[in-house]
N, C-alpha and C. Protein backbone atom coordinates (compact mmCIF):
# COMPACT_ATOMS: atom_id res chain seq x y z
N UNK A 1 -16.43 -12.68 2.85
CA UNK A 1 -14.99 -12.69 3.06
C UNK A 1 -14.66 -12.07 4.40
N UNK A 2 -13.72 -12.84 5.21
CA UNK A 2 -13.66 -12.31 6.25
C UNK A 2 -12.35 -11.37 6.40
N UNK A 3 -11.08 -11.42 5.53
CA UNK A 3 -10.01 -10.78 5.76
C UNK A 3 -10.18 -9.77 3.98
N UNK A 4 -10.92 -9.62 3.69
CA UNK A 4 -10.75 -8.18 2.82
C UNK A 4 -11.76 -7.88 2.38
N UNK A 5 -12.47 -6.56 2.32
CA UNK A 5 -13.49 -5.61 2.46
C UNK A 5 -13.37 -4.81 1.49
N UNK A 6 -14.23 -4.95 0.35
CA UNK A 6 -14.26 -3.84 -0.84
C UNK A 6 -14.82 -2.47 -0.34
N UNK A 7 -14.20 -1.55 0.06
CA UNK A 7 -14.73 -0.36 0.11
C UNK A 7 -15.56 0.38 -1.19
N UNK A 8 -14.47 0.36 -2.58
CA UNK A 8 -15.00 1.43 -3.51
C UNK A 8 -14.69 0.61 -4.42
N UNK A 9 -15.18 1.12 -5.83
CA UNK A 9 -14.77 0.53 -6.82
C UNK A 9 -15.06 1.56 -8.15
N UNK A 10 -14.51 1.61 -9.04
CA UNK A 10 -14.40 2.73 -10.46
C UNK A 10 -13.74 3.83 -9.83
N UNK A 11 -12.83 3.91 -9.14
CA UNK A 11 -12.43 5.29 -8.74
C UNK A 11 -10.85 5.75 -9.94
N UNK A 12 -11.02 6.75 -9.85
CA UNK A 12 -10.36 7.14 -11.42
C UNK A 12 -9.12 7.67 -10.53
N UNK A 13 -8.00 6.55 -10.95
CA UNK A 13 -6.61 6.58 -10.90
C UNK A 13 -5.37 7.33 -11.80
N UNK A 14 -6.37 7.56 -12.78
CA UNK A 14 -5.35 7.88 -14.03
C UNK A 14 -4.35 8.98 -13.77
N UNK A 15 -5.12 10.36 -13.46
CA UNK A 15 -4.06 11.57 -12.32
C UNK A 15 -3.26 11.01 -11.59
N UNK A 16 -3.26 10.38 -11.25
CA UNK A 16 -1.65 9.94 -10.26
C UNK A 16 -1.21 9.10 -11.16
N UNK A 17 -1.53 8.03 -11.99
CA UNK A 17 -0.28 7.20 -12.71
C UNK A 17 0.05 8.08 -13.20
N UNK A 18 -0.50 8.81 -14.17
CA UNK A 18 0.29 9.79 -15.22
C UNK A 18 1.39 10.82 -14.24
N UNK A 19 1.20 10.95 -13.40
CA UNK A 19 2.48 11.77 -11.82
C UNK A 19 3.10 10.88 -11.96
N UNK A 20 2.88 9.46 -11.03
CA UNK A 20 4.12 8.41 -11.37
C UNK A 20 5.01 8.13 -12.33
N UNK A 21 4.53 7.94 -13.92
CA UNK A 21 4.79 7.48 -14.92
C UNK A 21 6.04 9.01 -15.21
N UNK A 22 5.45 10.35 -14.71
CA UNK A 22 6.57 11.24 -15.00
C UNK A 22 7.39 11.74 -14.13
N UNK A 23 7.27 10.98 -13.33
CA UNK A 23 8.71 10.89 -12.19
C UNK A 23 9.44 9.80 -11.46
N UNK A 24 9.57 8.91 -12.52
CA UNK A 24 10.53 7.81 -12.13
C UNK A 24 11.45 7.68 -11.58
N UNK A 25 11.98 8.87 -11.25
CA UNK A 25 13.32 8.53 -9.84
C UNK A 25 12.66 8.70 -8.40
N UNK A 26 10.86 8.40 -8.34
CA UNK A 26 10.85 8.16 -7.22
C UNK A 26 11.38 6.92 -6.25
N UNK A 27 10.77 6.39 -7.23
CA UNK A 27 10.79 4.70 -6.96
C UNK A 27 12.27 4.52 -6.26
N UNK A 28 12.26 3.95 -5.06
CA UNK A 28 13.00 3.03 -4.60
C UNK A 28 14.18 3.94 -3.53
N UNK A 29 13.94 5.32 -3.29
CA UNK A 29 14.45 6.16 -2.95
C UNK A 29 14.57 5.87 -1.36
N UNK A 30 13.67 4.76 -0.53
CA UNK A 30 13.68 4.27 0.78
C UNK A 30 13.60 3.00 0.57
N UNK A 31 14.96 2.31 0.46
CA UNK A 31 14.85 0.73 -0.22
C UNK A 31 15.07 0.04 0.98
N UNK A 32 15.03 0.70 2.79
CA UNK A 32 14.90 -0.55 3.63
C UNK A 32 14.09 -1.88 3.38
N UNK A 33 12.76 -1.64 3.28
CA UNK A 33 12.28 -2.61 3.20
C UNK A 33 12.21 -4.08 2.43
N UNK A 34 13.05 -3.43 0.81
CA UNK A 34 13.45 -4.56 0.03
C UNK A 34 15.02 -4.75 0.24
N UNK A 35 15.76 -3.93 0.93
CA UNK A 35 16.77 -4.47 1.29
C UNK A 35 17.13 -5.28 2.48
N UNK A 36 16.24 -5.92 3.14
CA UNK A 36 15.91 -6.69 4.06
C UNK A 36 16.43 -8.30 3.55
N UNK A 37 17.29 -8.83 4.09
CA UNK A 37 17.55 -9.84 3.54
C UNK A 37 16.99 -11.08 4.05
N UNK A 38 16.35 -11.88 3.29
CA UNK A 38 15.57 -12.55 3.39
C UNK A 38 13.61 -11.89 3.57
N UNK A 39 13.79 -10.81 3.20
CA UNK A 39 12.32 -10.05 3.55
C UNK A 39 11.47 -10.27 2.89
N UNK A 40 10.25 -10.19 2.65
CA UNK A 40 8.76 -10.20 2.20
C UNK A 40 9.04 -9.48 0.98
N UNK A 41 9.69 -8.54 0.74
CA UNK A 41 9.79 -7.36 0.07
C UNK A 41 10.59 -6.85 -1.04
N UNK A 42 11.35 -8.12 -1.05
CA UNK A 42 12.76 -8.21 -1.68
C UNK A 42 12.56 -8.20 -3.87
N UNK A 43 11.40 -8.14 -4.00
CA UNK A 43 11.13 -7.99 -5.48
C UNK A 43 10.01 -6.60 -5.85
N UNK A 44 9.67 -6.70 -5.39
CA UNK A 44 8.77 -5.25 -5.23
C UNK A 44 10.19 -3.23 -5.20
N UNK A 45 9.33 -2.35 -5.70
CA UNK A 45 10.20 -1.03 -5.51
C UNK A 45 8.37 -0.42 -4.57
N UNK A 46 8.99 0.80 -4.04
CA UNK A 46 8.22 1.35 -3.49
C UNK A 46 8.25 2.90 -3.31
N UNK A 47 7.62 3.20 -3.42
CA UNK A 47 7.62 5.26 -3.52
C UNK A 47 6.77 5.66 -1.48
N UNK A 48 7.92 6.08 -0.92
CA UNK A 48 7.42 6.49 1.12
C UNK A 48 6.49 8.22 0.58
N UNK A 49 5.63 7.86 0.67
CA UNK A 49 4.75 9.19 0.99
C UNK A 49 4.31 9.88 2.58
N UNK A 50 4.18 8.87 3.55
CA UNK A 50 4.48 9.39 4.89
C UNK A 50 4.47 8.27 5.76
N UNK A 51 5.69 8.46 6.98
CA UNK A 51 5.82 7.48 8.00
C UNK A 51 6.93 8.27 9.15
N UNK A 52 7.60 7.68 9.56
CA UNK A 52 8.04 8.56 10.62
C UNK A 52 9.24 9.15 9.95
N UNK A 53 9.41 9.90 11.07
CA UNK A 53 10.63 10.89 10.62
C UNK A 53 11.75 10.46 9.98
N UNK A 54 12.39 9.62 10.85
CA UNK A 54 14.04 9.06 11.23
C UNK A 54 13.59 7.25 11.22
N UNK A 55 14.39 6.77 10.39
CA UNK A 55 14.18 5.18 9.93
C UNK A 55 14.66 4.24 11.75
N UNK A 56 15.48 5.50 12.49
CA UNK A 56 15.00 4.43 14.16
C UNK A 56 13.53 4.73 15.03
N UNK A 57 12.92 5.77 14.29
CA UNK A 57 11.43 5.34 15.07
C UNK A 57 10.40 4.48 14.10
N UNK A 58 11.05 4.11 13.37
CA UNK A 58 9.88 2.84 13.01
C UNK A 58 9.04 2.46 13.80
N UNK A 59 9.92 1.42 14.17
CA UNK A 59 9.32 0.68 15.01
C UNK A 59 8.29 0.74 16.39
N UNK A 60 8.63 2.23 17.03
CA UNK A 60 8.04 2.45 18.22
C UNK A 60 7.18 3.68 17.86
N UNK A 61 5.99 3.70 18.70
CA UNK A 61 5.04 4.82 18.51
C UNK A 61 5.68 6.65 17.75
N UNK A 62 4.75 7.05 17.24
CA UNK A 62 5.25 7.76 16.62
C UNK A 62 4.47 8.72 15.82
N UNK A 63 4.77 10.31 15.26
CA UNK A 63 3.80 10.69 14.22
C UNK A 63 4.06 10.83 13.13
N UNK A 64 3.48 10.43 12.13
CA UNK A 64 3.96 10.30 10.92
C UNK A 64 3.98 11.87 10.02
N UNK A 65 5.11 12.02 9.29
CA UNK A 65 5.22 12.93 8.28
C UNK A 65 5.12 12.55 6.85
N UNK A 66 4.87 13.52 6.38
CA UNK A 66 4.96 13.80 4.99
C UNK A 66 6.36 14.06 3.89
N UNK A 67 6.99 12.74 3.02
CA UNK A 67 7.44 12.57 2.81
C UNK A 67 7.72 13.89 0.98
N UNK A 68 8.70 14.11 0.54
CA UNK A 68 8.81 14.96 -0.28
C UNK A 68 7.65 14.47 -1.34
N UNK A 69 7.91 13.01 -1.81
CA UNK A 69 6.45 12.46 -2.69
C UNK A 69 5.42 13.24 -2.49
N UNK A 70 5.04 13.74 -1.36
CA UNK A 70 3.70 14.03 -1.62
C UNK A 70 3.23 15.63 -2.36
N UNK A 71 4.25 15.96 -1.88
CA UNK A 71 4.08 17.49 -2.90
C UNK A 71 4.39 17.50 -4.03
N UNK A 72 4.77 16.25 -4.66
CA UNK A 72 5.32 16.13 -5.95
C UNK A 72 3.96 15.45 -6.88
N UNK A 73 3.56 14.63 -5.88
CA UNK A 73 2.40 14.06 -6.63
C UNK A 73 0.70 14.61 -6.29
N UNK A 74 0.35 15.32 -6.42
CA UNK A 74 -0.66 15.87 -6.15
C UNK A 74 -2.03 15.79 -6.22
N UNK A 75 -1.91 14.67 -6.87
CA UNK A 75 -2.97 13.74 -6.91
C UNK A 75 -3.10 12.73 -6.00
N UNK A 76 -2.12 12.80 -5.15
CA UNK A 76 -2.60 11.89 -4.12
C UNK A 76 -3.65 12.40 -2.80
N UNK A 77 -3.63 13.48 -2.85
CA UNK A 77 -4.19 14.46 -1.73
C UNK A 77 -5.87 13.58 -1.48
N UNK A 78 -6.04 13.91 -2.35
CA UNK A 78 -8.00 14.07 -2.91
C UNK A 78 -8.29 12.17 -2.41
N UNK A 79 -7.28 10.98 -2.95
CA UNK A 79 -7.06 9.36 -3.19
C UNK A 79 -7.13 9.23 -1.52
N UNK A 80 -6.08 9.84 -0.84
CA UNK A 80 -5.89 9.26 0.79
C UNK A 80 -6.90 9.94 1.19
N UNK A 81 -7.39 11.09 1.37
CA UNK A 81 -8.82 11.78 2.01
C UNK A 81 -9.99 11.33 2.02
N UNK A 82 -9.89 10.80 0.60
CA UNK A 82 -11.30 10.29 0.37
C UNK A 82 -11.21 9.09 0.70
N UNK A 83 -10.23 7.67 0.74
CA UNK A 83 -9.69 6.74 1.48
C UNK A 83 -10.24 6.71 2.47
N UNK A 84 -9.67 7.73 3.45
CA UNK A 84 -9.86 7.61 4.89
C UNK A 84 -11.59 7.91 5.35
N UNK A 85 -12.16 8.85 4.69
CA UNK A 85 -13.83 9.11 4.88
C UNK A 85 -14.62 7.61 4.33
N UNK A 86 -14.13 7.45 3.31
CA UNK A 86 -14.49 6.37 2.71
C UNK A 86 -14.45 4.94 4.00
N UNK A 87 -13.76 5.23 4.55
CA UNK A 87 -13.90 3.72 6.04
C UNK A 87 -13.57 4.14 7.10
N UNK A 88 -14.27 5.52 7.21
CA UNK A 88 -14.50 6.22 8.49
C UNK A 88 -13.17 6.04 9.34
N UNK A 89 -12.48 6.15 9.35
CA UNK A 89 -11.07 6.13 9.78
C UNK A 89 -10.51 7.44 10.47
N UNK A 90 -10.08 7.39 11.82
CA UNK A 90 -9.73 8.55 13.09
C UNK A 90 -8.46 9.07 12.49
N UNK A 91 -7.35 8.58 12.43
CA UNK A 91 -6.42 8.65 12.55
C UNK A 91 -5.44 8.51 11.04
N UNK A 92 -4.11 9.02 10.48
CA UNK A 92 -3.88 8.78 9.24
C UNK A 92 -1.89 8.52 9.83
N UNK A 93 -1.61 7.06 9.36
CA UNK A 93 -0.35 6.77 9.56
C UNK A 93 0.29 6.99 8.32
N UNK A 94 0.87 5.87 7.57
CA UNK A 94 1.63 6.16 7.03
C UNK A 94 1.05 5.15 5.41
N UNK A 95 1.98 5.94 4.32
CA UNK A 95 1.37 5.93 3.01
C UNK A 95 2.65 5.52 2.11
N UNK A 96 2.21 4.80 1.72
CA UNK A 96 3.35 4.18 0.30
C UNK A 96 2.96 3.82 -0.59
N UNK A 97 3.16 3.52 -1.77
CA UNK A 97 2.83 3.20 -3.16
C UNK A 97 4.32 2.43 -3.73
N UNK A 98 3.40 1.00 -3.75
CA UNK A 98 4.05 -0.25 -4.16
C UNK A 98 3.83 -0.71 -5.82
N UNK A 99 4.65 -1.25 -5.85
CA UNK A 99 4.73 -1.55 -7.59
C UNK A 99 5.49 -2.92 -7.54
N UNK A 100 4.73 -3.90 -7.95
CA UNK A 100 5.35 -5.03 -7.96
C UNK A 100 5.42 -5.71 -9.79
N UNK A 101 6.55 -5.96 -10.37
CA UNK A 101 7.07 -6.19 -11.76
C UNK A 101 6.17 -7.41 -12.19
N UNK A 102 5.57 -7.70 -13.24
CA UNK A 102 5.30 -8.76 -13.94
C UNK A 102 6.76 -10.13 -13.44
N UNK A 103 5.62 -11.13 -13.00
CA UNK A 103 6.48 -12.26 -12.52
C UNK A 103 6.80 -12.13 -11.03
N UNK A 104 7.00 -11.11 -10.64
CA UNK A 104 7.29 -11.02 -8.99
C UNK A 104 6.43 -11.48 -8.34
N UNK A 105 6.20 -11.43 -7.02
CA UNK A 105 5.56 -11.32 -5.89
C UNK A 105 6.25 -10.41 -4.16
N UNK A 106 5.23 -10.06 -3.88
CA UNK A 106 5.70 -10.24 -2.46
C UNK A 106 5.34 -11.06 -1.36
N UNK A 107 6.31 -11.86 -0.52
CA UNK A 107 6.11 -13.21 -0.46
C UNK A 107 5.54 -13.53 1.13
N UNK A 108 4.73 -14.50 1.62
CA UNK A 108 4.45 -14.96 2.78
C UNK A 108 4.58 -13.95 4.19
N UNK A 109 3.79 -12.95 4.57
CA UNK A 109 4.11 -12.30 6.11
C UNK A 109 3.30 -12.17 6.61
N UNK A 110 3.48 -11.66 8.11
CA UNK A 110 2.50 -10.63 8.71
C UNK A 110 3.13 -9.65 9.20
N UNK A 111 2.49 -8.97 8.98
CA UNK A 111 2.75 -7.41 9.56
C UNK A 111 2.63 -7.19 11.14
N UNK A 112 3.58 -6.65 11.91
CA UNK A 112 3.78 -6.96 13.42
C UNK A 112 4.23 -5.65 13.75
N UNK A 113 4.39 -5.29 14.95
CA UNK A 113 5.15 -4.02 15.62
C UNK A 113 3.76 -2.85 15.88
N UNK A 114 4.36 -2.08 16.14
CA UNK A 114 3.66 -0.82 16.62
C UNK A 114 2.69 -0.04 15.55
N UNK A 115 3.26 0.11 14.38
CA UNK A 115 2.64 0.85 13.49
C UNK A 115 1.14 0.17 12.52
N UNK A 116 1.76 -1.35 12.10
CA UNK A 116 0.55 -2.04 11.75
C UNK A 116 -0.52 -2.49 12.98
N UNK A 117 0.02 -2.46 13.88
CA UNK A 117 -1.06 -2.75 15.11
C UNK A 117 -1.84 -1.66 15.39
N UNK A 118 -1.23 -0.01 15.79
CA UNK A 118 -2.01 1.00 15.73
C UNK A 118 -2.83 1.21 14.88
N UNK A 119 -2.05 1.04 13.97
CA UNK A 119 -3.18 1.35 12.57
C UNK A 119 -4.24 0.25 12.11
N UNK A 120 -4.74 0.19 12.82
CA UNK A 120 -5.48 -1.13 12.17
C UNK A 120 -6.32 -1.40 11.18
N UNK A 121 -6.70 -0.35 9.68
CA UNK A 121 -7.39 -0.30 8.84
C UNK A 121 -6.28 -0.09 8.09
N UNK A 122 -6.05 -0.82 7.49
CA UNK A 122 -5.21 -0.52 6.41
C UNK A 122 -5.63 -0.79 4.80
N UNK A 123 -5.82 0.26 4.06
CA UNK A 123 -6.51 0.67 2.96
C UNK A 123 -5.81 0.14 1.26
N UNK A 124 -5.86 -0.45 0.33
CA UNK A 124 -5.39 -1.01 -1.00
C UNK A 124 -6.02 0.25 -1.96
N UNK A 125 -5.52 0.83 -2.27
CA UNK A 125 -6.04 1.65 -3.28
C UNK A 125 -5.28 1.10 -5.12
N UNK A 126 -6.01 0.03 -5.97
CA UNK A 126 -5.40 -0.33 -6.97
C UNK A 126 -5.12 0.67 -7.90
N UNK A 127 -3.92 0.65 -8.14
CA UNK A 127 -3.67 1.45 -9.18
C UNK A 127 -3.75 0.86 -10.60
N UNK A 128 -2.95 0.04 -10.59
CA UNK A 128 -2.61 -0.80 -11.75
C UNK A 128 -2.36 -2.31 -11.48
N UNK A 129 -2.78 -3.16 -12.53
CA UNK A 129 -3.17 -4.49 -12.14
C UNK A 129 -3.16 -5.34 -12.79
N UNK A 130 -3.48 -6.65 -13.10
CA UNK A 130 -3.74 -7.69 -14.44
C UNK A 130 -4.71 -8.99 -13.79
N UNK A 131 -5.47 -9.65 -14.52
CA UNK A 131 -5.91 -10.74 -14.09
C UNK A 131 -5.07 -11.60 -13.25
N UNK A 132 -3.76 -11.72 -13.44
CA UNK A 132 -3.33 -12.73 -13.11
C UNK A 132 -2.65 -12.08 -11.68
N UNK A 133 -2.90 -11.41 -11.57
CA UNK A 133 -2.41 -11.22 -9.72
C UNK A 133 -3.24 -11.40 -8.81
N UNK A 134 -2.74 -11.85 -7.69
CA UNK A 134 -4.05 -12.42 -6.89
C UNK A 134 -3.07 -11.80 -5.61
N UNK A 135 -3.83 -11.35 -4.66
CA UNK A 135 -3.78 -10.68 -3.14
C UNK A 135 -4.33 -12.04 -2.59
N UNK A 136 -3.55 -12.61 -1.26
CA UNK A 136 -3.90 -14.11 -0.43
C UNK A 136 -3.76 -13.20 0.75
N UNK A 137 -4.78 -13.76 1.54
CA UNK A 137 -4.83 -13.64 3.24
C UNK A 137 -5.39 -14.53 3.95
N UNK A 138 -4.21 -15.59 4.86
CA UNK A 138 -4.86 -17.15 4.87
C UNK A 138 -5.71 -17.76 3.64
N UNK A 139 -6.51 -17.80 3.91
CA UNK A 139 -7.17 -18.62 2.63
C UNK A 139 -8.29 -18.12 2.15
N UNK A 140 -7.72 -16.94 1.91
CA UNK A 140 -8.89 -16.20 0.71
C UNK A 140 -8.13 -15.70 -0.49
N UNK A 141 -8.47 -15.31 -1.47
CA UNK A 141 -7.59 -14.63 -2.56
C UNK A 141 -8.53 -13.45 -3.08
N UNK A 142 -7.87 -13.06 -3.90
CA UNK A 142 -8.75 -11.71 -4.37
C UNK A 142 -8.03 -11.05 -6.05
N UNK A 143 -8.68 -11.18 -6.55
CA UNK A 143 -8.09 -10.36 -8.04
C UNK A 143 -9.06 -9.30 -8.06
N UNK A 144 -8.20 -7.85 -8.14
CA UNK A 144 -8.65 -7.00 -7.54
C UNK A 144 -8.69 -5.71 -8.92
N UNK A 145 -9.25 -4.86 -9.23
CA UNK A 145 -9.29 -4.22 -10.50
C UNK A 145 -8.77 -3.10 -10.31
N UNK A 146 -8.50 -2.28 -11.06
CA UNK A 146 -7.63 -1.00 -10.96
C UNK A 146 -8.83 0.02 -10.55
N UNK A 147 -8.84 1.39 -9.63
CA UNK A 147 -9.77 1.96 -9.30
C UNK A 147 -10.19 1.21 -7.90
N UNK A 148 -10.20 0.32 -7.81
CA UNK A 148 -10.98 -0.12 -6.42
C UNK A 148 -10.17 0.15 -5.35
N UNK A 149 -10.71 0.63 -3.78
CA UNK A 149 -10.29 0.52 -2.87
C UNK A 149 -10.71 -0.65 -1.80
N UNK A 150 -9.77 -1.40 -1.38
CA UNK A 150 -9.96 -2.31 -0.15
C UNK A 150 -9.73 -2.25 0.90
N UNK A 151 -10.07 -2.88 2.06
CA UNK A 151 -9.63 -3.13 3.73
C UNK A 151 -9.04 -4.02 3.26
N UNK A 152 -7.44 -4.66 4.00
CA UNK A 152 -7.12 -5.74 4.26
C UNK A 152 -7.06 -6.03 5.71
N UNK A 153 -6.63 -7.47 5.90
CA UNK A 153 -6.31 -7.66 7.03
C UNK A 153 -4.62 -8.18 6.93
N UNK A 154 -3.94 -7.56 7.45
CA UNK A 154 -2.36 -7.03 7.31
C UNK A 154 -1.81 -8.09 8.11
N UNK A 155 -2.86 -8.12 9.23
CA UNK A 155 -2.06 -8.89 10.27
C UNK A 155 -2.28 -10.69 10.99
N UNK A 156 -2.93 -11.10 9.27
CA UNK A 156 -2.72 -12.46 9.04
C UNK A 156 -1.95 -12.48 8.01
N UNK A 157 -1.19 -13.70 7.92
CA UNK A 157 -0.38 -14.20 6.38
C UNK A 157 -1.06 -13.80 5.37
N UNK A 158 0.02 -12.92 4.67
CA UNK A 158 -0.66 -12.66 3.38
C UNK A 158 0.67 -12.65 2.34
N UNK A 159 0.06 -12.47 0.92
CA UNK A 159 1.18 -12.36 -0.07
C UNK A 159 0.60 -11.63 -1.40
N UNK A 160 1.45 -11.11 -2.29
CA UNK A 160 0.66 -10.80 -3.24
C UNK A 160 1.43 -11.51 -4.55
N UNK A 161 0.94 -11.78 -5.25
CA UNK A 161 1.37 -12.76 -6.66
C UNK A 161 1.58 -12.06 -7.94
N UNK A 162 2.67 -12.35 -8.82
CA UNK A 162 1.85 -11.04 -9.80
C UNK A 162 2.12 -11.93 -10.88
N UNK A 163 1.39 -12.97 -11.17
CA UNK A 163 1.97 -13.99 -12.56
C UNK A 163 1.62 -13.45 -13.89
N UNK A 164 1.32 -11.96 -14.17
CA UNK A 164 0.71 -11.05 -15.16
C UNK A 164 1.84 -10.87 -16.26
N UNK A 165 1.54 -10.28 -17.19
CA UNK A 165 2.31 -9.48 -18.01
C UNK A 165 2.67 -8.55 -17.74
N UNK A 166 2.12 -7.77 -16.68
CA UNK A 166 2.15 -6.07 -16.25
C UNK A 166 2.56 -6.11 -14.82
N UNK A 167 2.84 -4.57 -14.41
CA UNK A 167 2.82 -4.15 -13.44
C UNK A 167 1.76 -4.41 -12.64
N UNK A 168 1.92 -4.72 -10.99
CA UNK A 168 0.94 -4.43 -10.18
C UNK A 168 1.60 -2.72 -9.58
N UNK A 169 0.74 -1.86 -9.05
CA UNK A 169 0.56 -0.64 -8.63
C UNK A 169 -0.13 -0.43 -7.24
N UNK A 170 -0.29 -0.55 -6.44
CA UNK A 170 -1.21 -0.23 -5.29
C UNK A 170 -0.34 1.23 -4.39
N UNK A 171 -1.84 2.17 -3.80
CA UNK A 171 -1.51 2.91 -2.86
C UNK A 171 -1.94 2.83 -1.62
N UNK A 172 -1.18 2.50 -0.98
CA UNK A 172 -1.38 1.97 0.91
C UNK A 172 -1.27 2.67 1.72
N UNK A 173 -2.85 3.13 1.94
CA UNK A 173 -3.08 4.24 3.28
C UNK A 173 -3.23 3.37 4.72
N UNK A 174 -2.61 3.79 5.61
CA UNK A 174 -2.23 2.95 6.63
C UNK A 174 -3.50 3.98 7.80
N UNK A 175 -4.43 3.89 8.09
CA UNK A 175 -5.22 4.16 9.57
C UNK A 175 -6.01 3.58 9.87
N UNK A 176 -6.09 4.37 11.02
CA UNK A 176 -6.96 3.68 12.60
C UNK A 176 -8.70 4.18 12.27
N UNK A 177 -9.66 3.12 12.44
CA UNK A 177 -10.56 3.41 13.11
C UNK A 177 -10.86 2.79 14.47
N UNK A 178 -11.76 4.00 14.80
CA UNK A 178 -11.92 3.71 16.61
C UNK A 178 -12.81 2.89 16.40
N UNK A 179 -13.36 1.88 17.06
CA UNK A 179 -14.48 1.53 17.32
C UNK A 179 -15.39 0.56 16.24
């Protein structure tokens, strides 16, 4: 496969759903991205664990912070660390945890601008999942299991499907390796 890279696989998720599952007013607390009209993003909720400060440096270079999520969930500490060693990775951008509803998707993009370009390893950590969701990048697909971590490639067309009964869950560590 040329656009996604199994890093890990059996890695024990359960400590952070059980955080998620008991703090449900995270979700959706930075709803730019699904409030984008006409956006990629528009069925999916999402929990910002770190990215830039102020929603006008998006777009342009920048250092990323640490969003209140992360002291709340504490199980994420040990997931992005070991993430980033795990694919030798310099640098640590920015982190979110996506949840896409039974029946949704998020639909047809690529990822463009400053931040997915810097970062160019960008990490899938499954949280939660079902057979019937499939991750597309050009023309590969992937049904991906809960516990596993992946490389994608962000910055061809991709989409994620979720024709399941369940939730999809993923945590998206966004960095750079050199070289």
């Amino acid at each position: 496969m040329k656009h996604f890279v199994k890093i890990s696989d059996g890695v024990d998720v359960a400590p952070l759903i059980a955080q998620l599952e008991a703090q449900p007013e995270l979700w959706g607390q930075f709803g730019w991205r699904k409030e984008i009209s006409g956006g990629p993003h528009g069925q999916m909720t999402d929990i910002w664990v770190r990215f830039a400060e102020k929603e006008e440096e998006f777009r342009r270079p920048h250092f990323a912070v640490w969003y209140p999520a992360y002291r709340k969930l504490p199980a994420l500490k040990s997931l992005i660390f070991d993430a980033m060693a795990r694919a030798q990775a310099s640098h640590l951008g920015g982190v979110l945890i996506t949840r896409i509803p039974p029946g949704q998707r998020v639909d047809k993009h690529v990822d463009r601008g400053w931040h997915p370009e810097f970062y160019n390893c960008k990490l899938y950590f499954v949280l939660k999942t079902n057979p019937k969701c499939v991750f597309r990048v050009m023309d590969e697909r992937v049904v991906m299991n809960a516990g596993d971590l992946w490389r994608i490639n962000n910055l061809e067309e991709h989409d994620v499907i979720n024709d399941g009964a369940t939730e999809r869950m993923t945590l998206i560590v966004c960095t750079r390796q050199d070289a």
